[in-house]
Protein backbone atom coordinates (compact mmCIF):
# COMPACT_ATOMS: atom_id res chain seq x y z
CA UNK A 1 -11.26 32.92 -296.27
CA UNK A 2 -14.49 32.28 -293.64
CA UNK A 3 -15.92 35.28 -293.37
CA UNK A 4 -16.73 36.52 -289.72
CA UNK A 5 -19.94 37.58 -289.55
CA UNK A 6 -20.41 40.60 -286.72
CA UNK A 7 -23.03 42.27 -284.91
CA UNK A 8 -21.71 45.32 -282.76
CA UNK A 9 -24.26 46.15 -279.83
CA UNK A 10 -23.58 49.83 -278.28
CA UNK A 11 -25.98 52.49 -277.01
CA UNK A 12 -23.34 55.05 -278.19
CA UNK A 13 -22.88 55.46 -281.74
CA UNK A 14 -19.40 56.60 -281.51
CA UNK A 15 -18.59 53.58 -279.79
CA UNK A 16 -20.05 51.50 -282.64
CA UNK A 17 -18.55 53.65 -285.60
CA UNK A 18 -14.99 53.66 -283.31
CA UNK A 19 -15.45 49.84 -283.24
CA UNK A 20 -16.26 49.77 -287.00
CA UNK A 21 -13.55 51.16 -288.32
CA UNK A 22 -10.32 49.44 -285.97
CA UNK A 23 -12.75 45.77 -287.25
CA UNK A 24 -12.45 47.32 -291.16
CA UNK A 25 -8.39 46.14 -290.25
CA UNK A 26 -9.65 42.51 -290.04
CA UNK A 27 -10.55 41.30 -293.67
CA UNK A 28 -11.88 38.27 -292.38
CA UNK A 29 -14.19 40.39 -290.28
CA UNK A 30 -17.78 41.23 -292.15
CA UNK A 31 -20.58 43.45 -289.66
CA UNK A 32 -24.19 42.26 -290.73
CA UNK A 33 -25.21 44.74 -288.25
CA UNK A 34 -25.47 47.44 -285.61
CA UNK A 35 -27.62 47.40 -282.64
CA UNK A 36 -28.06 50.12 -280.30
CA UNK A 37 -30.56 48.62 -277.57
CA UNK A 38 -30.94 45.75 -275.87
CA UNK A 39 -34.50 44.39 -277.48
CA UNK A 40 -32.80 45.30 -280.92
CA UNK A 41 -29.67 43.36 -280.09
CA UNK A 42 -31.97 39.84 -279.70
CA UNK A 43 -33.80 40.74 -283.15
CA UNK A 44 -30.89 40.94 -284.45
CA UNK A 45 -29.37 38.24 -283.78
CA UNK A 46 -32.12 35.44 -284.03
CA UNK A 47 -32.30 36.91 -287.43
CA UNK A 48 -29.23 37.25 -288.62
CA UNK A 49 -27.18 34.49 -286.78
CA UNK A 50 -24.06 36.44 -286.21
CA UNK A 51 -20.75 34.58 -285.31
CA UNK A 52 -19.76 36.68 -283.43
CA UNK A 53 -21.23 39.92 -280.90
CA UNK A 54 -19.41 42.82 -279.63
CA UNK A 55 -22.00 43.49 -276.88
CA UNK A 56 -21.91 46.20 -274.62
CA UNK A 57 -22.86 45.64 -270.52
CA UNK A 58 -24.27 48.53 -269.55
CA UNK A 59 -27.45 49.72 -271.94
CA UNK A 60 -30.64 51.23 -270.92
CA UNK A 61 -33.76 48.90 -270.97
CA UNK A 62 -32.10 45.52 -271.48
CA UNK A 63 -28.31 45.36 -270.34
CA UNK A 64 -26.00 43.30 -271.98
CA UNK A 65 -26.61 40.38 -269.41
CA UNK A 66 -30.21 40.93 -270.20
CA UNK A 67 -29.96 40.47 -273.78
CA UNK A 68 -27.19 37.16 -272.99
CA UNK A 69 -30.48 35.62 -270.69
CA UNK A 70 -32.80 35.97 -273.28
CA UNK A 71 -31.02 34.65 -276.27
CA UNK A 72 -32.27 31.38 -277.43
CA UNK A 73 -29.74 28.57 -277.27
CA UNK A 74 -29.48 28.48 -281.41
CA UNK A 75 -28.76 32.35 -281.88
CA UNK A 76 -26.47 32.44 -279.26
CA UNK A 77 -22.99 33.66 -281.23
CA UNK A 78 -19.62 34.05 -279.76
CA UNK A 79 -19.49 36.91 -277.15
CA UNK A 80 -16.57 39.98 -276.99
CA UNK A 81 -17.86 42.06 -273.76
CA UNK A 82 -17.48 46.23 -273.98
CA UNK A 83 -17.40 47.74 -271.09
CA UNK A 84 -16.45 50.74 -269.38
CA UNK A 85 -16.56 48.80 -265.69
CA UNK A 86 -13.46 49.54 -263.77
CA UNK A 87 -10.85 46.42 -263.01
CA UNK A 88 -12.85 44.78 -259.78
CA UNK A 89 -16.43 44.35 -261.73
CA UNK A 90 -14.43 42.52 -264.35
CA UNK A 91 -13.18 39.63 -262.30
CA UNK A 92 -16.71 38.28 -262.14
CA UNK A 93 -17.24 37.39 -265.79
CA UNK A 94 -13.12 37.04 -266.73
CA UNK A 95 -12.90 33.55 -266.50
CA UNK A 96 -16.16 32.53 -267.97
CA UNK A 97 -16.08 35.00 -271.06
CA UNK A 98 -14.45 34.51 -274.15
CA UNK A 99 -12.75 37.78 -273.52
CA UNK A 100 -13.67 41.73 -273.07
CA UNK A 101 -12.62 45.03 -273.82
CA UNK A 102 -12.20 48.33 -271.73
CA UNK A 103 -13.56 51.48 -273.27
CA UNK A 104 -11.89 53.24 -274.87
CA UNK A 105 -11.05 49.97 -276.95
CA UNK A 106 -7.24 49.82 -278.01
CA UNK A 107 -6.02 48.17 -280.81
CA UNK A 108 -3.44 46.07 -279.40
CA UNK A 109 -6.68 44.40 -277.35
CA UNK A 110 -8.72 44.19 -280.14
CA UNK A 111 -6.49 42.05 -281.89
CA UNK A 112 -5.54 39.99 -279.16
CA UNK A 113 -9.33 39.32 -278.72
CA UNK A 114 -10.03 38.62 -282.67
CA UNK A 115 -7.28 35.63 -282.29
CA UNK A 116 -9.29 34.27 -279.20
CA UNK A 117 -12.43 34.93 -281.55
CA UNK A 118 -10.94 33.05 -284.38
CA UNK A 119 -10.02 29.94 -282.07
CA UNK A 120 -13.43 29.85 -280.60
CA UNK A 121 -15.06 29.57 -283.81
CA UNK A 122 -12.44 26.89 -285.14
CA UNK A 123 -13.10 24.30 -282.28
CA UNK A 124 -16.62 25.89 -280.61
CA UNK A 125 -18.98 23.63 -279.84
CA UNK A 126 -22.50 25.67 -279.48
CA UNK A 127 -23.38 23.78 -275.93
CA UNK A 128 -20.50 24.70 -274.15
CA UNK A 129 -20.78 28.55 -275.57
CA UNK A 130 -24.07 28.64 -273.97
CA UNK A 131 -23.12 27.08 -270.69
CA UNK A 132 -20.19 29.21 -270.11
CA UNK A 133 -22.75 32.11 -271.01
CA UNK A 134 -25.44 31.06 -268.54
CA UNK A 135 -22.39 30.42 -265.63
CA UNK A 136 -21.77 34.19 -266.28
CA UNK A 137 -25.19 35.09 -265.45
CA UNK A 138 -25.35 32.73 -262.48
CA UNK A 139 -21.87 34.29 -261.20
CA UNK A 140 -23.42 38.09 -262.14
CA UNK A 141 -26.97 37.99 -261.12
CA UNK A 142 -27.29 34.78 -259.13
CA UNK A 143 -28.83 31.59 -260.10
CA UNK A 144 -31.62 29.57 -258.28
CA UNK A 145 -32.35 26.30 -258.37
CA UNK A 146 -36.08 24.15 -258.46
CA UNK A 147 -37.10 23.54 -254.82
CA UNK A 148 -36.17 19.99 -253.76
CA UNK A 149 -39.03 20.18 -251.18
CA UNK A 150 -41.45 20.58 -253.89
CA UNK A 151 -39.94 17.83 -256.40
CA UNK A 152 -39.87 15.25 -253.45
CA UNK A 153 -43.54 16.50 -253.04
CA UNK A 154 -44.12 16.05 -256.63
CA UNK A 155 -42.87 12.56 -256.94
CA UNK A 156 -44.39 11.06 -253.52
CA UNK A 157 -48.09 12.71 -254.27
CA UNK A 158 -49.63 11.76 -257.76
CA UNK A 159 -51.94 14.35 -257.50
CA UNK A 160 -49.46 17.47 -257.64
CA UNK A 161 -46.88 15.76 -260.66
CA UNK A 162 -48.00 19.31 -262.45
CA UNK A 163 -48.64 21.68 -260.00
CA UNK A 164 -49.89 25.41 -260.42
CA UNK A 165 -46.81 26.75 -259.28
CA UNK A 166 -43.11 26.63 -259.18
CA UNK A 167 -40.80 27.31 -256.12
CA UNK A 168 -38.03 28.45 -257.83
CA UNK A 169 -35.35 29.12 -254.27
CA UNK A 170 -32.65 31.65 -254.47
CA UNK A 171 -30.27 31.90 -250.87
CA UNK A 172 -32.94 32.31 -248.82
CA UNK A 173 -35.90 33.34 -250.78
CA UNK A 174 -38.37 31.54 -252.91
CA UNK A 175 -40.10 32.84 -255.89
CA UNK A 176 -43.50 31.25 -256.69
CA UNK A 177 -43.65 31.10 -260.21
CA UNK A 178 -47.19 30.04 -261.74
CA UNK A 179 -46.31 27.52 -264.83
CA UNK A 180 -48.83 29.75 -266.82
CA UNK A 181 -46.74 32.41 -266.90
CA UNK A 182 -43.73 30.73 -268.64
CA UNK A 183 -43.31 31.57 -272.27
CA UNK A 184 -40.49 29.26 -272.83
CA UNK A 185 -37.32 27.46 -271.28
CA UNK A 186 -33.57 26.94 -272.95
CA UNK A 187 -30.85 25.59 -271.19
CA UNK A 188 -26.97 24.09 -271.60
CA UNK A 189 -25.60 21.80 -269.13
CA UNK A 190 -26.13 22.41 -265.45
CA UNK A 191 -28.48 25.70 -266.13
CA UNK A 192 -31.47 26.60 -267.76
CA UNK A 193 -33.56 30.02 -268.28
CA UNK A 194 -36.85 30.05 -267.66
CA UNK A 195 -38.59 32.85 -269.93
CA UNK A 196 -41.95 34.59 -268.47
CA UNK A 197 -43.00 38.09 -269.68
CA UNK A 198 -39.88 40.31 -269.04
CA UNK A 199 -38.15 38.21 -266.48
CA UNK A 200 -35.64 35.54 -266.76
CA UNK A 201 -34.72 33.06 -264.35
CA UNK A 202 -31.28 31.34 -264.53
CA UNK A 203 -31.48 28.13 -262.66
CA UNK A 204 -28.98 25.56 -261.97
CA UNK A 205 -30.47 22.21 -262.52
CA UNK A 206 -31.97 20.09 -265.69
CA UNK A 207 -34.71 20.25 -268.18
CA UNK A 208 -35.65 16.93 -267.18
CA UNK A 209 -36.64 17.78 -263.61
CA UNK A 210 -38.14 20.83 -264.66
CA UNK A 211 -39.96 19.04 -267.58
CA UNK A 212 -41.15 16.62 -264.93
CA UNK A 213 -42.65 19.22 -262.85
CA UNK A 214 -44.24 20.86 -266.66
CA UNK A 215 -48.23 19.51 -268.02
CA UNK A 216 -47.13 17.85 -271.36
CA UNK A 217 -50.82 18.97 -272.91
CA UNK A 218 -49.12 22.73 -272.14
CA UNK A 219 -45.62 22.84 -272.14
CA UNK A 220 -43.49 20.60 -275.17
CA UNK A 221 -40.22 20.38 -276.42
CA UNK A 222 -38.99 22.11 -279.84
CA UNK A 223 -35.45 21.28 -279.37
CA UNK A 224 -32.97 19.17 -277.37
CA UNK A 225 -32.52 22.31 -274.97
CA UNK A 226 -35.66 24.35 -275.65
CA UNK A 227 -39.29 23.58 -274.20
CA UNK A 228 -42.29 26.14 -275.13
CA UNK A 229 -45.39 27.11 -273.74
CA UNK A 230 -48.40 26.13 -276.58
CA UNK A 231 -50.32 28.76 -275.42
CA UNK A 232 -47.99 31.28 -276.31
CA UNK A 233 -47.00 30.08 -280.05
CA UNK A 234 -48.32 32.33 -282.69
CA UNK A 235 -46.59 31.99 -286.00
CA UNK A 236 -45.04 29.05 -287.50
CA UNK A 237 -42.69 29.33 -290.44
CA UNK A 238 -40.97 26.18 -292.48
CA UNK A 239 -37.70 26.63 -293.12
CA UNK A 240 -35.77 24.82 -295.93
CA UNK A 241 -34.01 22.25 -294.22
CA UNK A 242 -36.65 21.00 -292.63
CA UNK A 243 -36.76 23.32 -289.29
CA UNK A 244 -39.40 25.57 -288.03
CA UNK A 245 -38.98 28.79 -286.80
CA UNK A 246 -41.95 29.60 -283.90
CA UNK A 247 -42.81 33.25 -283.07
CA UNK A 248 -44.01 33.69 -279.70
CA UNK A 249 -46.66 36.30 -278.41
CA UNK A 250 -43.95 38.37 -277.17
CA UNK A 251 -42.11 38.36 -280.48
CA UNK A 252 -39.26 35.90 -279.85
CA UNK A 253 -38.65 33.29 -282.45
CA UNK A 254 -37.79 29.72 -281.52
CA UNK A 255 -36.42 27.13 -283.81
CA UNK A 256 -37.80 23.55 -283.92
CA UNK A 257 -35.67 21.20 -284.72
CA UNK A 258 -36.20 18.30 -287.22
CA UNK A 259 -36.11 15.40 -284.74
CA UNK A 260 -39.40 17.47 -283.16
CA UNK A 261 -41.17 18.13 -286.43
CA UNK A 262 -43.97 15.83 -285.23
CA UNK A 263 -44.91 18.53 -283.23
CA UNK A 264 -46.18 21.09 -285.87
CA UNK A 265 -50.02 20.04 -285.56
CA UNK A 266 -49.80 20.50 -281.79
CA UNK A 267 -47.89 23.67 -281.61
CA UNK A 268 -50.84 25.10 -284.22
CA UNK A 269 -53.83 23.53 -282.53
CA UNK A 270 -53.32 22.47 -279.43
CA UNK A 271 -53.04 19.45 -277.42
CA UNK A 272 -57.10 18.57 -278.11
CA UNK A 273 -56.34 17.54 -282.11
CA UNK A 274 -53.43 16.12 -280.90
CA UNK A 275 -52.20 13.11 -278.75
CA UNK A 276 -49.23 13.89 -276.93
C-alpha cells in the first residue's frame, strides 16, 4: 500500500491534533509533520516533500494563500483547504481546489476528500497542480500581467532589452518593480510568481517574455519553470541523482534540475568565470 505522506498546517493545535486523529482512520495516510505558521509550513514542505497538505487559510504572518505563492513549483504537494470561511468566501477557490473542509471538520467530508486525494495522486501531473494553484491566487488576490507598453518598448529599442525596472500592471495600477529586487521566479502554464523580499507577484503571462525582459549575466534558469537571481544564491548542495538544491539569502531552497547542471560554476561564481 503507497503510503500518503501528510503535512497538517494549523495555527490551532486542537485543530491539528482533531485532524490527527479522524487521518489515524486512513492506514494509507502517514503525517511527516505538523506546522503551525505560515514560514514553518514552506520549510516544511521543501524539506520533506509531502503528498499531500491540509493547509489552513487564515494564519497569522503568512496565510495559507501566502504560503501556496511562495512554494516552489517542485514542493508544491496536493492541497486539502481548512477553513472556517462561511459559504460565499468559498465559491472563489471551489472550482480550482482539489477540495476543502469547513471547521469543525466532519468525518463524512474528510473521507469524501481523502478519495479526491487518492485520485489526484493516481493521475496528477505536478504542472497542472501548480497551475490550478496559481489560478486560485489570481481568482483570490488578483493577478497582473507584464506591461505590453514596456515589452513593445523593449523589443523596438535595443538599448532597454534589460531594463532597470519592471511595470508589472494590475486593473489600473502599475507596480514598478526594479529587476534587482527579484529573488527568484516559478511558474505553470499561463502564470508565474515573481519572488522579491516578502512579496509575491502572481502574473498571468510566460517565463519567456519575462525572461526576455531579465539580464542573462543576473538572472538564469535552474529548472524548466524556475529562474533565480545569482546574486541571491548562497548555498549549493548535490543531491544524489544528480540535482542541486540552491539556498537563497532569504532561506528558500530551489532545486536545479539535471538538464541545468551546467550551471553550477555560474550560480557559485558569477557570470565573470563564466560564459553564459
Amino acid at each position: 500500500m503507497k503510503r500518503i505522506r501528510t503535512l497538517l498546517v494549523d495555527d490551532e493545535r486542537l485543530a491539528r491534533r482533531g485532524l490527527e486523529l479522524r487521518l489515524a482512520a486512513a492506514p494509507d495516510v502517514e503525517i511527516v509533520g505538523e506546522c503551525e505558521n505560515g514560514r514553518e509550513a514552506i520549510e516544511k514542505a521543501i524539506s520533506l516533500e509531502p503528498d499531500l497538505m491540509f493547509l489552513d487559510i487564515q494564519m497569522p504572518g503568512l496565510s495559507g494563500f501566502d504560503v501556496l505563492a511562495r512554494l516552489p513549483q517542485d514542493s508544491m504537494p496536493v492541497v486539502v483547504f481548512v477553513t472556517a470561511f462561511d459559504r460565499y468566501a468559498i465559491d472563489a477557490f471551489e472550482a480550482r481546489a482539489l477540495d476543502y473542509l469547513l471547521k469543525p471538520v466532519e468525518d463524512t467530508r474528510l473521507e469524501h476528500a481523502l478519495v479526491r486525494v487518492r485520485q489526484s495522486l493516481d493521475e496528477r501531473a505536478a504542472l497542472k497542480q501548480r497551475e490550478r494553484m496559481l489560478g486560485l491566487l489570481a481568482d483570490v488576490q488578483g493577478a497582473g500581467e507584464l506591461d505590453p507598453e514596456m515589452l513593445l518598448a523593449r523589443m523596438t529599442t535595443p538599448a532597454s532589452r534589460f531594463p532597470e525596472v519592471i511595470a508589472i500592471r494590475t486593473g489600473r495600477e502599475v507596480v514598478r518593480l526594479r529587476s534587482t529586487e527579484i529573488d527568484w521566479i516559478d511558474a505553470a502554464g499561463d502564470y508565474m510568481c515573481v519572488h522579491a523580499g516578502n512579496a509575491t507577484h502572481v502574473l498571468r503571462g510566460t517565463m519567456k517574455d519575462l525572461e526576455a525582459s531579465l539580464d542573462p549575466t543576473a538572472f538564469q534558469r535552474i529548472h524548466r519553470s524556475a529562474i533565480v537571481n545569482l546574486k541571491r544564491v548562497r548555498k549549493l548542495r548535490p543531491h544524489a541523482n544528480g540535482e542541486y538544491f540552491l539556498t537563497l539569502e532569504g532561506g528558500q531552497e530551489l532545486k536545479l534540475s539535471r538538464t541545468h547542471r551546467d550551471k553550477v560554476e555560474l550560480l557559485l561564481y558569477g557570470a565573470e568565470r563564466t560564459p553564459v
